[in-house]
N, C-alpha and C. Protein backbone atom coordinates (compact mmCIF):
# COMPACT_ATOMS: atom_id res chain seq x y z
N UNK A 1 48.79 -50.77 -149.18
CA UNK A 1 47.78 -51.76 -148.82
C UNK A 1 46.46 -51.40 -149.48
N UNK A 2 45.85 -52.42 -149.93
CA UNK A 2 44.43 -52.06 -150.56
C UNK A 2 43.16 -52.06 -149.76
N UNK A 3 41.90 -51.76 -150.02
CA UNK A 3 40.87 -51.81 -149.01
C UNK A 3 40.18 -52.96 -149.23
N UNK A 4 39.71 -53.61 -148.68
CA UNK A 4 39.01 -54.65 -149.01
C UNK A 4 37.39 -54.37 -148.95
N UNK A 5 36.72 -54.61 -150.08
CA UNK A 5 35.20 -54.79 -149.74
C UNK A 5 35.05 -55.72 -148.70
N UNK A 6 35.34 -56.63 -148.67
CA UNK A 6 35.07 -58.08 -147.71
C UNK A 6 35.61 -59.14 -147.66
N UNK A 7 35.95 -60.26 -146.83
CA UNK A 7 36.57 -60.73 -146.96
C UNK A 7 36.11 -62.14 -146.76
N UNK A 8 34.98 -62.08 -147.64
CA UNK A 8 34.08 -63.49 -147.41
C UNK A 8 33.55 -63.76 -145.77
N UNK A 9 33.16 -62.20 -145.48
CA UNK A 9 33.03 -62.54 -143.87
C UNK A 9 31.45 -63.79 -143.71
N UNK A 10 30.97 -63.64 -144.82
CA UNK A 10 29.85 -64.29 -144.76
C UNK A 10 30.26 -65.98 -144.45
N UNK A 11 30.89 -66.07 -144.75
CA UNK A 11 31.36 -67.66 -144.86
C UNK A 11 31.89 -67.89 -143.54
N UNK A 12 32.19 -67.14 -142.68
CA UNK A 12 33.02 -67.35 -141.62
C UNK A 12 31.82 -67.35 -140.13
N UNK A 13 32.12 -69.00 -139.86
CA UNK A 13 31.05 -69.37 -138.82
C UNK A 13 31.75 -69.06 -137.03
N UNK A 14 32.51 -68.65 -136.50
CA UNK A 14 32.97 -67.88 -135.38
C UNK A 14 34.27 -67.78 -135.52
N UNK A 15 35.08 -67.77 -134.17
CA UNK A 15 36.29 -67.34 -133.65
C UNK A 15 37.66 -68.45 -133.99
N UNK A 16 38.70 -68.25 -133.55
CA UNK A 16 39.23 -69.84 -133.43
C UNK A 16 40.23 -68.87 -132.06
N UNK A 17 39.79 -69.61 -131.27
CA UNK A 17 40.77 -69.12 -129.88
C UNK A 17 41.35 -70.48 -129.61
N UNK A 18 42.58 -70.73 -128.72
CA UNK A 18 43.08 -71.76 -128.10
C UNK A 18 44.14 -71.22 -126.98
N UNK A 19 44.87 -71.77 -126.64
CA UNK A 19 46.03 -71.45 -125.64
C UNK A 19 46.98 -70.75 -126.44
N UNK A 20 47.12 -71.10 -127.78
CA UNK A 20 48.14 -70.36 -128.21
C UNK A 20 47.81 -68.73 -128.33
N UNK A 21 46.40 -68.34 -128.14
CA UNK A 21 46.17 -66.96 -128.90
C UNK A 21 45.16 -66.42 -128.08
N UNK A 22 44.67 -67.08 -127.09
CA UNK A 22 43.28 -66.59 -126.07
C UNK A 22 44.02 -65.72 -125.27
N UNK A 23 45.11 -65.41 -124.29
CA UNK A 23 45.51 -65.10 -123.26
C UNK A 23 46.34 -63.82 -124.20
N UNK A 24 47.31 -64.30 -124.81
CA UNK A 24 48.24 -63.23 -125.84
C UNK A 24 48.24 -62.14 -126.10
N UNK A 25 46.80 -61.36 -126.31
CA UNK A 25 46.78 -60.18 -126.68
C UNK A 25 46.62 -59.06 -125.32
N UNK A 26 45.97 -59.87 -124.54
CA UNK A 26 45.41 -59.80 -123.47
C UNK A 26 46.46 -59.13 -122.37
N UNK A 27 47.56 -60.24 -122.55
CA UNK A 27 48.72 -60.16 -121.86
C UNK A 27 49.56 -59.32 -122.30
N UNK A 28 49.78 -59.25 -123.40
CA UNK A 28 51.15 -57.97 -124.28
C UNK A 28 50.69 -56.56 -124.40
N UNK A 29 49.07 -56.65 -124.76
CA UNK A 29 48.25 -55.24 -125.28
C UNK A 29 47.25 -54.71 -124.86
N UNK A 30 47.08 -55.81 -123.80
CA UNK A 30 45.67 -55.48 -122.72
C UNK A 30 44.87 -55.53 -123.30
N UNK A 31 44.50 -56.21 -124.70
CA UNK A 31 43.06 -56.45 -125.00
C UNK A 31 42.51 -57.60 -125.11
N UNK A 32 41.19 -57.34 -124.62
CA UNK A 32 40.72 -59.04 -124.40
C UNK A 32 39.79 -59.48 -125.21
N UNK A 33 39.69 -61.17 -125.36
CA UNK A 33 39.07 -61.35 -126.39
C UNK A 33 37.86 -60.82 -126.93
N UNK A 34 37.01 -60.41 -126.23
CA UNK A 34 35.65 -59.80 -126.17
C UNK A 34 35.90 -58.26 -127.49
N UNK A 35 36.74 -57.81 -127.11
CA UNK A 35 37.16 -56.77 -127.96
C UNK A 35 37.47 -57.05 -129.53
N UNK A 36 38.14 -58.07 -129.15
CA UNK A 36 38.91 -58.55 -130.36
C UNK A 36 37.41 -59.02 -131.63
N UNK A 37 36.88 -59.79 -130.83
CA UNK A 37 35.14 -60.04 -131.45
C UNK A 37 34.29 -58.96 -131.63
N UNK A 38 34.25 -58.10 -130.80
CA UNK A 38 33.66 -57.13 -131.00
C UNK A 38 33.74 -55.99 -132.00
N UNK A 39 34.91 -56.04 -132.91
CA UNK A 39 35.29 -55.04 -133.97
C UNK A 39 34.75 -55.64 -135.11
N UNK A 40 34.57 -57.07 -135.27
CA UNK A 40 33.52 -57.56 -136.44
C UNK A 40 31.93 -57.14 -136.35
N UNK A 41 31.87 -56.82 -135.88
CA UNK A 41 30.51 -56.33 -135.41
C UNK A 41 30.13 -54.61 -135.54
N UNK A 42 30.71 -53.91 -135.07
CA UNK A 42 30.93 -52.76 -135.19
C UNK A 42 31.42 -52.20 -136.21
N UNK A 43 30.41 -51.01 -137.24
CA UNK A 43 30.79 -50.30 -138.06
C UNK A 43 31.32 -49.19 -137.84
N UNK A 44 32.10 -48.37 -138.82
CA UNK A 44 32.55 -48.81 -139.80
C UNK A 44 33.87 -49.94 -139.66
N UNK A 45 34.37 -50.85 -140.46
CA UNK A 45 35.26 -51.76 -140.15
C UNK A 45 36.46 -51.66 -141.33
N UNK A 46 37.75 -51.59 -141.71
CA UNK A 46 38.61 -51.44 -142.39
C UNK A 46 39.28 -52.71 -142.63
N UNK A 47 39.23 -53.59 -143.32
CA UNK A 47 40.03 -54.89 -143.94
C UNK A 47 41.09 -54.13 -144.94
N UNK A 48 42.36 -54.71 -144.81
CA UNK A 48 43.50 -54.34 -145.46
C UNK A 48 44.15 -55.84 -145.70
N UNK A 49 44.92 -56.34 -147.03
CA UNK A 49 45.41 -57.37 -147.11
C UNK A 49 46.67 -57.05 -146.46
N UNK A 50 47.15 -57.88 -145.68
CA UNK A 50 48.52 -57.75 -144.98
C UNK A 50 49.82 -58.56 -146.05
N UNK A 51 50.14 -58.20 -146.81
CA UNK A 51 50.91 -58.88 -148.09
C UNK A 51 52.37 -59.16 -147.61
N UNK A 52 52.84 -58.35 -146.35
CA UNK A 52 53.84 -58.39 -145.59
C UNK A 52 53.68 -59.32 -144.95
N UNK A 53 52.96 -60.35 -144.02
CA UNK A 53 52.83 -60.92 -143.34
C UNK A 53 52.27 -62.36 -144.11
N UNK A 54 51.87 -62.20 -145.44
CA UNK A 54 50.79 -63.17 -145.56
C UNK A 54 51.88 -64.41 -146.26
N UNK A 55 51.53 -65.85 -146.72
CA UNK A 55 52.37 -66.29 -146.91
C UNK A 55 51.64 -67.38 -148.00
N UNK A 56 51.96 -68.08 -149.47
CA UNK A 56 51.58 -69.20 -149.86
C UNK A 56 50.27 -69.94 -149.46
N UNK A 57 50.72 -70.34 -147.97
CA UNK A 57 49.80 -71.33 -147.15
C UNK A 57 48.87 -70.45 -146.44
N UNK A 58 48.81 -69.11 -146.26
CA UNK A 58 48.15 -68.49 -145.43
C UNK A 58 48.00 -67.38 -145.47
N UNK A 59 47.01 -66.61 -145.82
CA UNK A 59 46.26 -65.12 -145.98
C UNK A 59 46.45 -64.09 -144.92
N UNK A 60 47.10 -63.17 -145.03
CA UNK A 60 46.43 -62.52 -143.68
C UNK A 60 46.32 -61.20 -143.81
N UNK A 61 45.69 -60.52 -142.61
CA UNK A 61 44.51 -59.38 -143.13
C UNK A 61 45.07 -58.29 -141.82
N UNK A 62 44.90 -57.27 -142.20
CA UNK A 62 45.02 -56.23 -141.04
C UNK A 62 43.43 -55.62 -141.23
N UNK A 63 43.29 -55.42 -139.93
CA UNK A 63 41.34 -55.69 -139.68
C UNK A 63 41.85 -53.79 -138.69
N UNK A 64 41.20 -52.87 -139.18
CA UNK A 64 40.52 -51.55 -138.41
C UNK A 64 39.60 -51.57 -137.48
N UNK A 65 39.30 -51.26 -136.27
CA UNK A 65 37.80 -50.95 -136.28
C UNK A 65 37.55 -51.00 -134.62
N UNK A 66 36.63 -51.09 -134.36
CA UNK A 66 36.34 -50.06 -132.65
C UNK A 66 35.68 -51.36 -132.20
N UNK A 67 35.79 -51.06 -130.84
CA UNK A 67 35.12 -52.38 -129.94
C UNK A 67 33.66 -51.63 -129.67
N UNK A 68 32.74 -52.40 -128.81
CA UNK A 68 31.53 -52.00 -128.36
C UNK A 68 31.85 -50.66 -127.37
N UNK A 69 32.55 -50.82 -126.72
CA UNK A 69 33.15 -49.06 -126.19
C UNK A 69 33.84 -48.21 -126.68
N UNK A 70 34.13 -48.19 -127.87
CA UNK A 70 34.78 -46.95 -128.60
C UNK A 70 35.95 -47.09 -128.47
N UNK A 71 36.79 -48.32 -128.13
CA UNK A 71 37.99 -48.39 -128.28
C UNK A 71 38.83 -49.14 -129.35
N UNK A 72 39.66 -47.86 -130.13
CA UNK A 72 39.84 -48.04 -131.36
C UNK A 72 41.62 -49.19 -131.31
N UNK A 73 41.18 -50.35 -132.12
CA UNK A 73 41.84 -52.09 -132.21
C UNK A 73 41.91 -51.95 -133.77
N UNK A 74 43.59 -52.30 -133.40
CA UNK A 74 44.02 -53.05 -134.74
C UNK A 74 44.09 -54.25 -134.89
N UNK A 75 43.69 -55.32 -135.70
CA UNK A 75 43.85 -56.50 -135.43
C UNK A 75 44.80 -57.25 -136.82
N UNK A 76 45.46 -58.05 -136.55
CA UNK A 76 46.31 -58.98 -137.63
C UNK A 76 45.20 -60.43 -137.38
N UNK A 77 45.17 -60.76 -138.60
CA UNK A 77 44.15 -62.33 -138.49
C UNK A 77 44.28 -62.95 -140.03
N UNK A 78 43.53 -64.16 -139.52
CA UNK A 78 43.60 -65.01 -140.58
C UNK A 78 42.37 -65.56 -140.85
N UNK A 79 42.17 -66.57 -141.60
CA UNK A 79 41.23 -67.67 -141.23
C UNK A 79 41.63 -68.69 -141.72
N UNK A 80 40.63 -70.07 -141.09
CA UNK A 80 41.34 -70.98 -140.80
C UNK A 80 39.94 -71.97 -140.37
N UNK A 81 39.97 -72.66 -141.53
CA UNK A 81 38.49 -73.61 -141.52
C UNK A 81 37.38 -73.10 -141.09
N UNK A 82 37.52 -71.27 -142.00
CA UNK A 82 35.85 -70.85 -141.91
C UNK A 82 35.78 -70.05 -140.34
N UNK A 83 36.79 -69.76 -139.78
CA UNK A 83 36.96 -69.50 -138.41
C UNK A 83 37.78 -68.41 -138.46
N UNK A 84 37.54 -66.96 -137.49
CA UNK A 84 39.19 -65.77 -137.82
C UNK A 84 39.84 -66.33 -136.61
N UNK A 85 40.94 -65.87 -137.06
CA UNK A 85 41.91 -66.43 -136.27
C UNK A 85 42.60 -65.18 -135.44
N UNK A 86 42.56 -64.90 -134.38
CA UNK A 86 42.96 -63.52 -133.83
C UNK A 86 44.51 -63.67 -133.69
N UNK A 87 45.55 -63.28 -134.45
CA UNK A 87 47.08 -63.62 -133.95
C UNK A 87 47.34 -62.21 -133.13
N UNK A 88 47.08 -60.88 -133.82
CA UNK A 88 47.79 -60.13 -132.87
C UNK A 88 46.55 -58.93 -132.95
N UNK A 89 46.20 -58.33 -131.67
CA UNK A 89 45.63 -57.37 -131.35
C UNK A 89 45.89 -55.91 -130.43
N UNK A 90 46.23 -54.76 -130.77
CA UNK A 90 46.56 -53.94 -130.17
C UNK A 90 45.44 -52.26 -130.32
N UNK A 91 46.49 -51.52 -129.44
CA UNK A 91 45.44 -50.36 -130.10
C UNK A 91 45.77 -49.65 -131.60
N UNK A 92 45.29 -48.79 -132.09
CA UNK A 92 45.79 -48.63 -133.35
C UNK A 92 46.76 -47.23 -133.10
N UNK A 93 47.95 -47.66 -134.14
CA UNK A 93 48.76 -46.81 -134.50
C UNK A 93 48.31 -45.21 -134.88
N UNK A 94 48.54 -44.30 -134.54
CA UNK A 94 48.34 -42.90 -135.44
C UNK A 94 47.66 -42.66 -136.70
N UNK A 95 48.81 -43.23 -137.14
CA UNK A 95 48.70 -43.83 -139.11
C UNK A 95 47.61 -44.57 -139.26
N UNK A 96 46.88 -45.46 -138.28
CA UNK A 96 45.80 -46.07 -138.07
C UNK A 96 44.60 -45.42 -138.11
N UNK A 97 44.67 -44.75 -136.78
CA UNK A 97 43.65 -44.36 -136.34
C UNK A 97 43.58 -42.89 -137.47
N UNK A 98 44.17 -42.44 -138.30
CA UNK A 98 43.82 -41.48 -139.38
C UNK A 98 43.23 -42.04 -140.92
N UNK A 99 43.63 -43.17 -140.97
CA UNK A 99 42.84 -44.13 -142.59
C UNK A 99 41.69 -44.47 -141.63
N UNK A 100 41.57 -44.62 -140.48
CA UNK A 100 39.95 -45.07 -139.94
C UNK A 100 39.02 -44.16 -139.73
N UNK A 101 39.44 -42.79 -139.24
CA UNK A 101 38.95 -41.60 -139.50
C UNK A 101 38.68 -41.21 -141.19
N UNK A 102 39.80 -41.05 -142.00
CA UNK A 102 39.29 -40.73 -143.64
C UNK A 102 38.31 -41.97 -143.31
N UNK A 103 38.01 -43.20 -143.70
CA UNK A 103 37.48 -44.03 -144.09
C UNK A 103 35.62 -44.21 -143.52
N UNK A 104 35.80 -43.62 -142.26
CA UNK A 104 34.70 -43.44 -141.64
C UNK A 104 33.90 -42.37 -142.05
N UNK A 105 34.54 -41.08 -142.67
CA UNK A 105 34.07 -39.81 -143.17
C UNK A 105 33.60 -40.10 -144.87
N UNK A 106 34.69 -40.98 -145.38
CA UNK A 106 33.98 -41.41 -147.05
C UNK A 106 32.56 -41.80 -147.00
């Protein structure tokens, strides 16, 4: 996976939550949306292209990075008319939480 400088976060005017994806993460991984928002915000942040997941019609990104309490979230997302799209949020893997550590120390 490569690192991303950015991912045109500038262009991106909020969230896109609905029924399909507000409750979801919440429910499977115990994290709630607040978190999920909160890792765009919080430095340092790790963008990875997800090339496994991504498809023709649709980009998608594996997102690093810590909530406003130090709790370290992996996130899978997209975007989607200028909006991220939160599909899956958990805590981070090992393997995770060690490229977020190197990456935080570079």
């Amino acid at each position: 996976m490569e690192i991303l400088q950015d991912l045109a976060l500038s262009k991106v005017v909020g969230f896109d939550w609905d029924k399909g994806n507000l409750n979801k993460n919440r429910l499977k991984h115990n994290v709630e949306q607040a978190e999920c928002e909160e890792v765009f915000f919080n430095k340092p942040i790790i963008i990875l292209n997800d090339t496994q997941h991504s498809s023709t019609e649709e980009k998608r990104y594996k997102i690093i990075g810590v909530s406003t309490n130090g709790r370290k979230i992996a996130l899978a997302i997209t975007t989607r008319n200028n909006k991220i799209r939160v599909i899956m949020a958990r805590d981070q893997s090992k393997k995770e939480r060690e490229l977020f550590e190197r990456e935080k120390i570079a």
